[in-house]
N, C-alpha and C. Protein backbone atom coordinates (compact mmCIF):
# COMPACT_ATOMS: atom_id res chain seq x y z
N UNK A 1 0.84 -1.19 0.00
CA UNK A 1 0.00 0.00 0.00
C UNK A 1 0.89 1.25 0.00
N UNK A 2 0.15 2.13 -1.13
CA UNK A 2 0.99 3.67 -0.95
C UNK A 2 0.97 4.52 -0.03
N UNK A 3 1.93 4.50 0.59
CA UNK A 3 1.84 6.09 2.24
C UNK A 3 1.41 6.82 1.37
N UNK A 4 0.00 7.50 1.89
CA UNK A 4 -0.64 8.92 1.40
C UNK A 4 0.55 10.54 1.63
N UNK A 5 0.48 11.18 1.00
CA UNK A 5 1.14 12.20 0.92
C UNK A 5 0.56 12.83 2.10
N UNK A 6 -0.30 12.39 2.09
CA UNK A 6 -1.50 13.56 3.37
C UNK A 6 -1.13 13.09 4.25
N UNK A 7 -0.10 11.46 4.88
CA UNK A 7 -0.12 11.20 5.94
C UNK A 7 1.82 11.44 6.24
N UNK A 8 2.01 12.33 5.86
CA UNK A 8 3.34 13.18 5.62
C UNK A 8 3.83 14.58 6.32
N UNK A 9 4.73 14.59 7.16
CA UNK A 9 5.20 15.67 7.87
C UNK A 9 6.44 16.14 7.17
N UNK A 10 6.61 17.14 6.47
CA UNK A 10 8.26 17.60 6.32
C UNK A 10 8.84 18.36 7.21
N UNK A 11 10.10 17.76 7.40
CA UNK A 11 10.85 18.46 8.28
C UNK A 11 12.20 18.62 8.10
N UNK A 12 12.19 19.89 8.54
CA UNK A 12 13.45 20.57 7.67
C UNK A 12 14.35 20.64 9.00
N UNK A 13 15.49 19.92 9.08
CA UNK A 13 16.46 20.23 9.88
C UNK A 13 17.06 21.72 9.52
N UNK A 14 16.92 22.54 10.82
CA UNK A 14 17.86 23.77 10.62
C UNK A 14 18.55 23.72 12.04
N UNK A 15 18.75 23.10 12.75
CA UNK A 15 19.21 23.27 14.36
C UNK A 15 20.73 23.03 14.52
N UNK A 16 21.49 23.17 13.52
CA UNK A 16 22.29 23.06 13.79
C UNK A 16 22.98 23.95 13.91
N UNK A 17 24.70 24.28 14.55
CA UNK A 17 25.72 24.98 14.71
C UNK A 17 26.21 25.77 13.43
N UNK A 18 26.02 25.69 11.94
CA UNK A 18 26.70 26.01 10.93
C UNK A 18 28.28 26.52 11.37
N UNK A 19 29.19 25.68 11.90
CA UNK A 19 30.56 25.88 12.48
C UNK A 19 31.52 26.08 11.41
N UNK A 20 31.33 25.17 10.50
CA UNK A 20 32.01 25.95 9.26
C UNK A 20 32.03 27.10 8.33
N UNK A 21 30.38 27.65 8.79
CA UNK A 21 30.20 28.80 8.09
C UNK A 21 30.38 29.95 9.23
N UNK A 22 30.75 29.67 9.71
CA UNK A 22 31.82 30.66 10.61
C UNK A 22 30.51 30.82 11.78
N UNK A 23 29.27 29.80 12.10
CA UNK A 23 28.64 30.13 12.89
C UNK A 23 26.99 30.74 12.61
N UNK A 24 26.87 30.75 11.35
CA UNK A 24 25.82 31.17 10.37
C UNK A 24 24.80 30.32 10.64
N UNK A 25 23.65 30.34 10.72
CA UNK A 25 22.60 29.49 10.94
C UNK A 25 21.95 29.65 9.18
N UNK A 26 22.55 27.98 9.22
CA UNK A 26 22.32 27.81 7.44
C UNK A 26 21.02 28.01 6.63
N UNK A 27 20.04 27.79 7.13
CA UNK A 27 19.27 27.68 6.71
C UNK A 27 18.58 28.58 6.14
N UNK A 28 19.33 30.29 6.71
CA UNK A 28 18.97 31.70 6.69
C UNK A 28 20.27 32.42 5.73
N UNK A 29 21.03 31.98 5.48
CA UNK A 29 22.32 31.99 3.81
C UNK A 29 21.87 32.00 2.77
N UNK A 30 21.80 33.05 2.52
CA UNK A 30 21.68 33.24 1.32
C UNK A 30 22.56 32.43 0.26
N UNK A 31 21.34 31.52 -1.10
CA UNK A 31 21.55 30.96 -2.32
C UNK A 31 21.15 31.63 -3.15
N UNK A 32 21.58 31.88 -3.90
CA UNK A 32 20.83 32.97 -5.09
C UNK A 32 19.86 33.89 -4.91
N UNK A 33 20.02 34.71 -3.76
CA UNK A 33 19.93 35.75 -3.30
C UNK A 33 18.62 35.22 -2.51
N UNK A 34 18.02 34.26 -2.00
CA UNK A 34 17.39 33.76 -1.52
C UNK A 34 17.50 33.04 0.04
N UNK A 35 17.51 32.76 1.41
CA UNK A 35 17.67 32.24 2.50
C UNK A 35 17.68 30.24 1.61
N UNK A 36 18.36 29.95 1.96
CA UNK A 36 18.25 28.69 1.70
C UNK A 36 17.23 27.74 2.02
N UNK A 37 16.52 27.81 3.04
CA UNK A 37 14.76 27.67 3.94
C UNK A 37 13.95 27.37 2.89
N UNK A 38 14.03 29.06 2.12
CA UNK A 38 13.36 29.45 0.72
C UNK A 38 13.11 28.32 -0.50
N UNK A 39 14.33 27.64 -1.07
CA UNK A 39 14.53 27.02 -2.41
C UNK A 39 13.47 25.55 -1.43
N UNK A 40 14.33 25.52 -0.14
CA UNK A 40 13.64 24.19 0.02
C UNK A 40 12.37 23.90 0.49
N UNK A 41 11.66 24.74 0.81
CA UNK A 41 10.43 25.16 0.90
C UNK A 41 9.23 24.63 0.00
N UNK A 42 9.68 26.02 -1.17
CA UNK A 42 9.05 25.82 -2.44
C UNK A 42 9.66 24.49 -3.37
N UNK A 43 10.42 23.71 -3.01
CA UNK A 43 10.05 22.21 -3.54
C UNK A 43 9.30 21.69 -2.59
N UNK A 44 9.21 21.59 -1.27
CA UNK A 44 8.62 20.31 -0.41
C UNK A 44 7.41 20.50 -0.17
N UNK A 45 6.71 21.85 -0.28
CA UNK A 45 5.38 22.06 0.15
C UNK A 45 4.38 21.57 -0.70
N UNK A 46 4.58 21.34 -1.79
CA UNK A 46 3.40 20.59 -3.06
C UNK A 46 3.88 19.16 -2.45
N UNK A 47 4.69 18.63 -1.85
CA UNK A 47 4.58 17.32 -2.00
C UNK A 47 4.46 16.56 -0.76
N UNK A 48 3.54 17.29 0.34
CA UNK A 48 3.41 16.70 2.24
C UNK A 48 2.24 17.70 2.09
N UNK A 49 1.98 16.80 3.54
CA UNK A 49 0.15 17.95 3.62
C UNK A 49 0.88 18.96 5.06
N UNK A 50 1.73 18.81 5.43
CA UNK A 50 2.16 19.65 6.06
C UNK A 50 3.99 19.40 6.53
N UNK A 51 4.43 21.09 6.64
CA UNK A 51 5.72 21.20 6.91
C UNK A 51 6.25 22.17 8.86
N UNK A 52 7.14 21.61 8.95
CA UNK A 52 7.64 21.89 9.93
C UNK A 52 9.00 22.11 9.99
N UNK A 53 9.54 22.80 10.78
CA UNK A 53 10.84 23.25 10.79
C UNK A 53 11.64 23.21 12.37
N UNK A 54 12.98 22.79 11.99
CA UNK A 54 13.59 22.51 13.46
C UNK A 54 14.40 23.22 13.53
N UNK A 55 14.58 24.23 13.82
CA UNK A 55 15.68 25.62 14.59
C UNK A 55 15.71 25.68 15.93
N UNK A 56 16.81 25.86 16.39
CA UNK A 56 17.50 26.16 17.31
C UNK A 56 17.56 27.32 18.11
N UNK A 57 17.54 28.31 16.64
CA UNK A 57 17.63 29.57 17.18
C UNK A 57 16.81 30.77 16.22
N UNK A 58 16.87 31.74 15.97
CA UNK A 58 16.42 32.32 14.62
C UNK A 58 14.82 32.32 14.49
N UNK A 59 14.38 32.30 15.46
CA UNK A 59 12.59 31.51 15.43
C UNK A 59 12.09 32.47 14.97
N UNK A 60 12.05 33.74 14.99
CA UNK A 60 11.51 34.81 14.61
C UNK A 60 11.33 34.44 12.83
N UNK A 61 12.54 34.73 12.58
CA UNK A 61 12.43 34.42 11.35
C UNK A 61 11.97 33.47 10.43
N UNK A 62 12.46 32.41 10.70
CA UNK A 62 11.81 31.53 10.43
C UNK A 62 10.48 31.04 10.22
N UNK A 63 9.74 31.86 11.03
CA UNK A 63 8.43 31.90 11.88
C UNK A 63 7.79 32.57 10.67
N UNK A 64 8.24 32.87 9.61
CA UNK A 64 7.59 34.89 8.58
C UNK A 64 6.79 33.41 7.76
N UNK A 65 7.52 32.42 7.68
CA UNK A 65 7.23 31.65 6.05
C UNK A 65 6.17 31.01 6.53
N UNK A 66 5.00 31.17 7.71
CA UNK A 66 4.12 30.71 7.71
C UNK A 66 3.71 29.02 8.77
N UNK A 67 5.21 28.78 9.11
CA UNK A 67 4.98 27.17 9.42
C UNK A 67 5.34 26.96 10.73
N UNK A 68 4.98 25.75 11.73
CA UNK A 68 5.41 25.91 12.69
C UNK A 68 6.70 25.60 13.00
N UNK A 69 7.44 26.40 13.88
CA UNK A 69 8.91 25.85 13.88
C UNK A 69 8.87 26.05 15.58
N UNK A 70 10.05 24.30 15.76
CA UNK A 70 10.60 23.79 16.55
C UNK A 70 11.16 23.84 17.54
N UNK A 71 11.92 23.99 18.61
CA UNK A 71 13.26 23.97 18.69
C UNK A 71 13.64 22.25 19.33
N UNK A 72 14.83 21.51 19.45
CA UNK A 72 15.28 20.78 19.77
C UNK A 72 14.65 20.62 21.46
N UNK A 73 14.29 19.43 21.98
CA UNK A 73 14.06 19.20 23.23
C UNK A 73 14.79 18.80 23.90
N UNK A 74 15.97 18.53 23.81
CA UNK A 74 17.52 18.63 24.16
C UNK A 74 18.50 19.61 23.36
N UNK A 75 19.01 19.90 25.19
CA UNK A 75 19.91 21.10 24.89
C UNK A 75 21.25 21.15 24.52
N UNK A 76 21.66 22.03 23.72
CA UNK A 76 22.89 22.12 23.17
C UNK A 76 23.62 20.91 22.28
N UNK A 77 22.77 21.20 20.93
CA UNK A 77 22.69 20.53 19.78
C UNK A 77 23.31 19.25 19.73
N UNK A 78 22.38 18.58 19.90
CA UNK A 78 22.89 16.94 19.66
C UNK A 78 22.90 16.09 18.48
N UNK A 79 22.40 17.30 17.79
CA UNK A 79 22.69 16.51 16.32
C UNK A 79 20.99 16.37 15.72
N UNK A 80 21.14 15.64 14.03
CA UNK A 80 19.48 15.67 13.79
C UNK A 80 19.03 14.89 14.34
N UNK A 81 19.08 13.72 15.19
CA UNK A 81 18.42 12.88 15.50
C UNK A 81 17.65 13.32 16.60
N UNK A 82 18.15 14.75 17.63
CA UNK A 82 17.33 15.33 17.97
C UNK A 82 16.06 16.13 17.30
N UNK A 83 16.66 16.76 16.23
CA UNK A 83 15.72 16.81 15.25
C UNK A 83 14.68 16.15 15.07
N UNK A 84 14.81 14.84 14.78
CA UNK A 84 14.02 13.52 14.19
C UNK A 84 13.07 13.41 15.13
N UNK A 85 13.49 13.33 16.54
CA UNK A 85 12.32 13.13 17.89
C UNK A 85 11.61 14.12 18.12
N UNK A 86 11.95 15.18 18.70
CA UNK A 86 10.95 16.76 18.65
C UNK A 86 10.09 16.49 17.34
N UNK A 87 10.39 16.44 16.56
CA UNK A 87 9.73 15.98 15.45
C UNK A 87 8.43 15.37 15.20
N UNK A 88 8.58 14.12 15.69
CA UNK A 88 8.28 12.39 15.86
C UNK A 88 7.19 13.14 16.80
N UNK A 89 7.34 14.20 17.79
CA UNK A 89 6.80 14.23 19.02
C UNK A 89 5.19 15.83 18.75
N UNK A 90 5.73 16.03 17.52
CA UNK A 90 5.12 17.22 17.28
C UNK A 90 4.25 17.06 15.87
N UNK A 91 3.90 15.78 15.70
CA UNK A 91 3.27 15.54 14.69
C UNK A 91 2.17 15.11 14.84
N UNK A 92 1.03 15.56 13.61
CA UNK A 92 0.13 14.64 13.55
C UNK A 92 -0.22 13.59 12.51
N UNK A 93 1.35 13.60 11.45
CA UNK A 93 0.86 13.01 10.56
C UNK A 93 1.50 11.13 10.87
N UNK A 94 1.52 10.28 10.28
CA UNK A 94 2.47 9.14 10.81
C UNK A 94 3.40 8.84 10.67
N UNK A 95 3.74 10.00 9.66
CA UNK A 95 5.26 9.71 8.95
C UNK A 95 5.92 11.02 8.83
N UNK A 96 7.13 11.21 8.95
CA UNK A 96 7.68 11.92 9.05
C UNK A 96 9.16 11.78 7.76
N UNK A 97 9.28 12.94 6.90
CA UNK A 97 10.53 12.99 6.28
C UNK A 97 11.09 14.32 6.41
N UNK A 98 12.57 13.43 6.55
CA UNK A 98 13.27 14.78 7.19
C UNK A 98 14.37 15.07 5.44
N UNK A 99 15.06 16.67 5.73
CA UNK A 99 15.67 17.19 4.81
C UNK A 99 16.00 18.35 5.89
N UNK A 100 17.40 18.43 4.57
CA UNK A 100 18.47 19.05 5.97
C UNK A 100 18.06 20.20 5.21
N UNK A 101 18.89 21.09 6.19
CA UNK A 101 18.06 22.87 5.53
C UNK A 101 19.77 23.16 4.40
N UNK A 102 20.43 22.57 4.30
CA UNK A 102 21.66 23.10 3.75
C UNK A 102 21.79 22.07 1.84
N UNK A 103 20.07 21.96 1.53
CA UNK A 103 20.48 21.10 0.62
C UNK A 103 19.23 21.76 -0.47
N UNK A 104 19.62 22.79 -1.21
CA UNK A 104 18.40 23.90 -2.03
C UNK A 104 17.94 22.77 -3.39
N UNK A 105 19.10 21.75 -3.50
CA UNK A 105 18.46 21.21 -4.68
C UNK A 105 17.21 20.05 -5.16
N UNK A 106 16.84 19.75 -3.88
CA UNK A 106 15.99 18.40 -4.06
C UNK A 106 14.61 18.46 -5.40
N UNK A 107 14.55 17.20 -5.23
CA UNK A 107 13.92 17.21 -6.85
C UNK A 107 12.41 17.02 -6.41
N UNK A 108 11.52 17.49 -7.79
CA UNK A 108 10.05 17.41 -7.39
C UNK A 108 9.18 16.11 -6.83
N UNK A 109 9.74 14.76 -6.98
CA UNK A 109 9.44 13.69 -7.07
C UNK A 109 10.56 13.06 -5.61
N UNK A 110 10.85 13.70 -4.76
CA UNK A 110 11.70 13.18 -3.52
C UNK A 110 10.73 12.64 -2.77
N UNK A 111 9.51 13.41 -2.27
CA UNK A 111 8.55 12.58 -1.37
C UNK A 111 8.03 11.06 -2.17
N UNK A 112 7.53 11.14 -3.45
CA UNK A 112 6.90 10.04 -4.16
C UNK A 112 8.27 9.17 -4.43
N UNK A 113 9.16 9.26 -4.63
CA UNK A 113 10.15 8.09 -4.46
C UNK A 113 10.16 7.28 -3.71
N UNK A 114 10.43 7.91 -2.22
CA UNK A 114 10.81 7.47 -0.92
C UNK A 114 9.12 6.84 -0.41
N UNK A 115 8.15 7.02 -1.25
CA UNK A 115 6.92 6.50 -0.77
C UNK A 115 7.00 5.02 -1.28
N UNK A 116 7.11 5.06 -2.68
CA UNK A 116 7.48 3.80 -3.25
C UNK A 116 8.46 2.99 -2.88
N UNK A 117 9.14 3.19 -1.99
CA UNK A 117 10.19 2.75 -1.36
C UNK A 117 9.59 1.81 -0.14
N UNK A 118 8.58 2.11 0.20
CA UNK A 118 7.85 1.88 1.72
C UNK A 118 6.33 1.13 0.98
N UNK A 119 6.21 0.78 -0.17
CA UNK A 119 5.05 0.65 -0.73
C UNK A 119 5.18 -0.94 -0.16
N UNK A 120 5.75 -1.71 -0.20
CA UNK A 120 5.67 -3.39 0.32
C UNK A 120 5.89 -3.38 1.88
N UNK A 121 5.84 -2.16 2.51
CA UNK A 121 6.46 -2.98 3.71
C UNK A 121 6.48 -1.33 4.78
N UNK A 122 5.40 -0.18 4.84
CA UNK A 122 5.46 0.63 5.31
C UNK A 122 5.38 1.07 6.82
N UNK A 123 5.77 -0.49 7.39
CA UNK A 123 6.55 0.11 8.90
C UNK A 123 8.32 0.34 8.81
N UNK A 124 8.85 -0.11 7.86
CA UNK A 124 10.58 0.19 7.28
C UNK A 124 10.84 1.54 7.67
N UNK A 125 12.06 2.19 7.36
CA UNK A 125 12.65 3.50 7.42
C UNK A 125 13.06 3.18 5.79
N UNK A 126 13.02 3.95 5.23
CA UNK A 126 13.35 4.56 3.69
C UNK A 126 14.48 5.76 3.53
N UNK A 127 15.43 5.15 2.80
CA UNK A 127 16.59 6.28 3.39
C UNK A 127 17.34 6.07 2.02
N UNK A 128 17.33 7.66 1.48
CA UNK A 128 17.76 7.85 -0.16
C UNK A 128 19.33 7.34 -0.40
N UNK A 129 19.83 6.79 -1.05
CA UNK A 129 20.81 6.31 -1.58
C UNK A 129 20.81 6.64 -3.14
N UNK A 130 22.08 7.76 -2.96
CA UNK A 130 22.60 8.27 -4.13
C UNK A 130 23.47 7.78 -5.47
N UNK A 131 23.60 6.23 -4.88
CA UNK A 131 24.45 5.16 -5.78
C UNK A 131 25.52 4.87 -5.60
N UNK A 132 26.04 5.67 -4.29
CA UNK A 132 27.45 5.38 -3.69
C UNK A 132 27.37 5.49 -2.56
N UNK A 133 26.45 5.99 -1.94
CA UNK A 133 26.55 6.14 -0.44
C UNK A 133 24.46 6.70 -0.01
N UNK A 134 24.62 5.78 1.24
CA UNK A 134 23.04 6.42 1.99
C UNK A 134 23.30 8.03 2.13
N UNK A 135 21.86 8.38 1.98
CA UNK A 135 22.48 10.33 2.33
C UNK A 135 20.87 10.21 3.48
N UNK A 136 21.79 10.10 5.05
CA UNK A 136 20.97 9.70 5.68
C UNK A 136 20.13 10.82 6.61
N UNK A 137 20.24 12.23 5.93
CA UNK A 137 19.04 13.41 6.87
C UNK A 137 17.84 13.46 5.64
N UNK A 138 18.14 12.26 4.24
CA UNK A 138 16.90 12.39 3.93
C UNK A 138 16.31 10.75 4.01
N UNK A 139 14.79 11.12 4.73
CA UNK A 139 14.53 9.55 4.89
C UNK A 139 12.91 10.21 5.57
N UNK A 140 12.32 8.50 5.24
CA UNK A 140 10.66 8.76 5.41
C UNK A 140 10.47 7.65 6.69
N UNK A 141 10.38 7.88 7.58
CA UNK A 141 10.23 7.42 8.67
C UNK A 141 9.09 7.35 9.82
N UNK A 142 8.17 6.22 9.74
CA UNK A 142 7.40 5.91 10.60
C UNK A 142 7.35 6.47 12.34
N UNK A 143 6.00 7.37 12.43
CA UNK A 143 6.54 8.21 13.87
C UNK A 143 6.41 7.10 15.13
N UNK A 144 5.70 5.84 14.56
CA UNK A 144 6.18 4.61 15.76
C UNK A 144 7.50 4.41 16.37
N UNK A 145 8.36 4.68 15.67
CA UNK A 145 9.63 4.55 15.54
C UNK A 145 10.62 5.80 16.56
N UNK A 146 9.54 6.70 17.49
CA UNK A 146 9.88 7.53 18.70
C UNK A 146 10.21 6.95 20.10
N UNK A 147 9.83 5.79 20.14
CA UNK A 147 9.77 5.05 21.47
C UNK A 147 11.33 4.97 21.61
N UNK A 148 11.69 3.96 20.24
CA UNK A 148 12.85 3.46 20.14
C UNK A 148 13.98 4.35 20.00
N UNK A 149 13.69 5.63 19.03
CA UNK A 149 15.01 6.41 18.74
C UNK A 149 14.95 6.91 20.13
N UNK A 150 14.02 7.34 20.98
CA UNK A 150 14.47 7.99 22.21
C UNK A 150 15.20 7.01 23.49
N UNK A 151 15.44 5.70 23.37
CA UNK A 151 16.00 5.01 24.04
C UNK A 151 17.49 5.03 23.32
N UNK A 152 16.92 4.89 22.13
CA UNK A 152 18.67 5.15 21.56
C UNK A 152 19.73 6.55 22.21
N UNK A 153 18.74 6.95 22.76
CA UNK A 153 19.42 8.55 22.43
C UNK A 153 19.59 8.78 24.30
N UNK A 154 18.60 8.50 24.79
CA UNK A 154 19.02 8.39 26.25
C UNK A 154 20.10 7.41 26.81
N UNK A 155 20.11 6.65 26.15
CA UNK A 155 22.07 5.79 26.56
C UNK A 155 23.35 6.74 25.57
N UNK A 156 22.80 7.88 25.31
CA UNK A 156 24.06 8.46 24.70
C UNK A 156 24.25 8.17 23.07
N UNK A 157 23.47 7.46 22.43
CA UNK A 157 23.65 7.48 21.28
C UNK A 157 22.92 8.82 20.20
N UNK A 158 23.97 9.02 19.33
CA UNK A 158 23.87 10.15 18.40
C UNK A 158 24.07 10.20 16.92
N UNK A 159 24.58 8.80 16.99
CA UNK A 159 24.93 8.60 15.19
C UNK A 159 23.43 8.27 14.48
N UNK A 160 23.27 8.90 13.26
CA UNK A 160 22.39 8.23 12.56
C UNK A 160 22.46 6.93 11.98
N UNK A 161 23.95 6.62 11.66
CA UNK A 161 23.77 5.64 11.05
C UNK A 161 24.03 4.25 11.96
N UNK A 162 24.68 4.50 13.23
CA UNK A 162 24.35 3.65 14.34
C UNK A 162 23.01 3.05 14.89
N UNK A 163 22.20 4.31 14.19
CA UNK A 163 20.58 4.11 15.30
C UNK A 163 19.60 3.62 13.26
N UNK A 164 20.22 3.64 12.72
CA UNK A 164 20.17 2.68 10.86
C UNK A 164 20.86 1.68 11.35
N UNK A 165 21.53 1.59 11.98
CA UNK A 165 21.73 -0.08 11.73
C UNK A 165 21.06 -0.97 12.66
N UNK A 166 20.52 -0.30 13.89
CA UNK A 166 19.80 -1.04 14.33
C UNK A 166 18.62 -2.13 13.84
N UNK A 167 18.02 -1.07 13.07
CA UNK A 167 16.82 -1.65 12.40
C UNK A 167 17.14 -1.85 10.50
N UNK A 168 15.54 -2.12 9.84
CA UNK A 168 16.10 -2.79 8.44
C UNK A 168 15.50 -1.34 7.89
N UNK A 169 17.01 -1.04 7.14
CA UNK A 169 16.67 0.52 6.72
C UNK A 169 16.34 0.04 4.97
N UNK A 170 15.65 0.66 4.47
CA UNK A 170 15.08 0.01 3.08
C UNK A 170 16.25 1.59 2.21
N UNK A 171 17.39 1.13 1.22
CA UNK A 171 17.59 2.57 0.50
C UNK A 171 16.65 2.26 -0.46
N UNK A 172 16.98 3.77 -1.20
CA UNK A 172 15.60 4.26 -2.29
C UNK A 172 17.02 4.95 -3.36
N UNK A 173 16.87 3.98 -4.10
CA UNK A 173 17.56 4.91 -5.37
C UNK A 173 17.29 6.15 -5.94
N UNK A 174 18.42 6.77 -5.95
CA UNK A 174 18.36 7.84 -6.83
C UNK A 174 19.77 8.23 -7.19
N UNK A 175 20.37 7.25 -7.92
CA UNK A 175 21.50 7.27 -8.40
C UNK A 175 21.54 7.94 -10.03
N UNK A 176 20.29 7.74 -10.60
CA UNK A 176 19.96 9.00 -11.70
C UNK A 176 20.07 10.34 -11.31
N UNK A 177 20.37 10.67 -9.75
CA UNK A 177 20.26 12.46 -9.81
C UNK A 177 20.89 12.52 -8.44
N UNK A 178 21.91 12.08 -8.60
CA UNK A 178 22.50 12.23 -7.13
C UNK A 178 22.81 13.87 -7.08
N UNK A 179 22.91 14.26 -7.98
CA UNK A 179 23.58 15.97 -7.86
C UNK A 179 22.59 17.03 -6.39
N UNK A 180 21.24 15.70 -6.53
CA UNK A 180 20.51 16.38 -5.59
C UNK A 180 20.58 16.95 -3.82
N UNK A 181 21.67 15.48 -3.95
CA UNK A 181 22.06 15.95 -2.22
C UNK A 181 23.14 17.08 -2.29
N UNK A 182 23.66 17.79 -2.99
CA UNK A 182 24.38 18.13 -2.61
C UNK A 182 24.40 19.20 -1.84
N UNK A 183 25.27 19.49 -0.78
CA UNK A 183 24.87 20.60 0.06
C UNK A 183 25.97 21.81 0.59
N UNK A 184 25.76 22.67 0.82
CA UNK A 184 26.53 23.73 1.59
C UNK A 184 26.76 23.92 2.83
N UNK A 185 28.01 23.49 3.13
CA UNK A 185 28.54 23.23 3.97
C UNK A 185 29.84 24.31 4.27
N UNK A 186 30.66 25.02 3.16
CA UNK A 186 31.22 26.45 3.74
C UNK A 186 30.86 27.34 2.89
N UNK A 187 31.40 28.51 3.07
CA UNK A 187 31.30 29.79 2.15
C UNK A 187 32.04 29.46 0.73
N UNK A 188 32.87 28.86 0.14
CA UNK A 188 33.27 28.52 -0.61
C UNK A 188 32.68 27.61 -1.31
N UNK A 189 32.20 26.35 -0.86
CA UNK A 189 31.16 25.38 -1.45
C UNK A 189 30.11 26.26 -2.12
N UNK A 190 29.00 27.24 -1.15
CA UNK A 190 28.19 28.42 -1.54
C UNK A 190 28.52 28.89 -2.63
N UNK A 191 29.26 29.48 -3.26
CA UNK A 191 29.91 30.19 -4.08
C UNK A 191 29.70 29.54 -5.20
N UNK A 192 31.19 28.26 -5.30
CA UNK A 192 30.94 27.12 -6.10
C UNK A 192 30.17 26.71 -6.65
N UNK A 193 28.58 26.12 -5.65
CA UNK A 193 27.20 25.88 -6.59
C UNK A 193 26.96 27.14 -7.17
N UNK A 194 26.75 27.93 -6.51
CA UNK A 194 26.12 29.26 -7.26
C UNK A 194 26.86 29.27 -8.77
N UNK A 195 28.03 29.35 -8.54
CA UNK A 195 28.83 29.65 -10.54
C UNK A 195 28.22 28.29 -11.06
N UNK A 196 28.30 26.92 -10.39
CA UNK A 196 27.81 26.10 -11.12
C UNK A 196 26.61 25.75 -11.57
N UNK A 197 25.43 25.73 -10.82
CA UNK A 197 23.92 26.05 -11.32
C UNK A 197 24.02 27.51 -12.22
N UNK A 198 24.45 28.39 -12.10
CA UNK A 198 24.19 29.93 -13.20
C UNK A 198 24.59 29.21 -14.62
N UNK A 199 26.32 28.37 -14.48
CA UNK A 199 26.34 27.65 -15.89
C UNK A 199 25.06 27.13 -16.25
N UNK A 200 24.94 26.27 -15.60
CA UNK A 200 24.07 25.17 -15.74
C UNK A 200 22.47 25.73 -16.72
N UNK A 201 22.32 27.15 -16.24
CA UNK A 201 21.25 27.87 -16.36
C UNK A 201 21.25 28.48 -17.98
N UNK A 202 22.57 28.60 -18.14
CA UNK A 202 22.69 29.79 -19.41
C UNK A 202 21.39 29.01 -20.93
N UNK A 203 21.31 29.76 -21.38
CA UNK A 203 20.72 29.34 -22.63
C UNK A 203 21.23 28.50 -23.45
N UNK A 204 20.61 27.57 -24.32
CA UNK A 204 20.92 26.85 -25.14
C UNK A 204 21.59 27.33 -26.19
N UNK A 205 22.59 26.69 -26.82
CA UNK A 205 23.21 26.97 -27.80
C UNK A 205 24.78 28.04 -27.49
N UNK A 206 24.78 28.85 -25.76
CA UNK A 206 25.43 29.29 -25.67
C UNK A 206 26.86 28.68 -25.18
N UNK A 207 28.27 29.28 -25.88
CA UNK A 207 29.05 28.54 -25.81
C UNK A 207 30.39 28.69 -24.50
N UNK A 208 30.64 27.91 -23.87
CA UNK A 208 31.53 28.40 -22.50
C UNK A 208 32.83 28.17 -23.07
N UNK A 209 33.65 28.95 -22.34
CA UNK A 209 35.30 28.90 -22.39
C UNK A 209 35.62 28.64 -21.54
């Protein structure tokens, strides 16, 4: 059976430190002259019946685009998997998919992938695999699945892919468009996509040197 879109929470990790960006709360960085929040927004909202957001800090702002936002229920950032529970804990839908706030490119068809992914067997975790590696802050995850991550997390555990191996994580190909995870992670990376999507953009027929 297909997980309904309607029975879908997005959630946008923003709670983190941005330590490489000298301390920047990423999610509010400007991408093409846009907060990064922004690009990922306007892909995920046509495709969940509702979105949510996990900040740390910045609530004000955050707060303008209409949605409810978060903060972590443990203090002093433990990573997304805190994310994942506040989450898990603030929902009404049954499923929850998370997306990190530092990733503007995701494609129109990310929720309906990761559904089909869960179509034989939708108590699983569904977790996108880019053809070389799991890219594990995006994943569609059953909110049953709160009992357990919060025991994980009260003995001190913090890895995602520690608290994935526990259980049978189903990947979801998308080795046709891996370009999608890619994310910003310093001021230089920033930059980088930017010249490289503007190529990417120019008109047909026009010729680069």
């Amino acid at each position: 059976m297909l997980i309904s879109q309607n029975n879908i929470t997005a959630v946008i990790l923003a709670g983190g430190k941005g330590r490489r960006l000298d301390g920047q709360d990423k999610g509010l960085v400007l991408y093409h002259n846009k907060p990064l929040i922004e690009h990922i927004l306007e892909k995920i909202k046509t495709q969940v019946s509702t979105v949510l957001i996990n900040a740390n800090r910045n609530h004000a702002s955050y707060s303008t685009y209409g949605y409810t936002v978060i903060k972590d229920e443990m203090l002093n950032y433990q990573g997304p998997l805190a994310g994942f529970s506040t989450a898990m804990k603030n929902v009404e839908t049954e499923y929850i998919i998370t997306l990190p706030c530092d990733g503007p490119l995701i494609s129109d068809d990310l929720v309906a992938r990761l559904r089909r992914c869960l179509k034989h067997d939708p108590t699983k975790i569904a977790v996108a695999h880019d053809g070389q590696r799991l890219q594990p802050t995006y994943a569609l995850i059953p909110i049953s699945y709160l009992s357990d991550l919060n025991r994980f997390m009260q003995k001190g555990g913090r890895s995602i892919y520690q608290w994935y191996a526990e259980h049978t994580i189903i990947p979801c190909d998308f080795s046709d468009i891996p370009h999608i995870f890619t994310n910003i992670n310093t001021e230089q990376q920033r930059q980088q996509m930017e010249q490289k999507m503007s190529t990417l953009a120019q008109p047909e027929g026009h010729t680069f040197k």
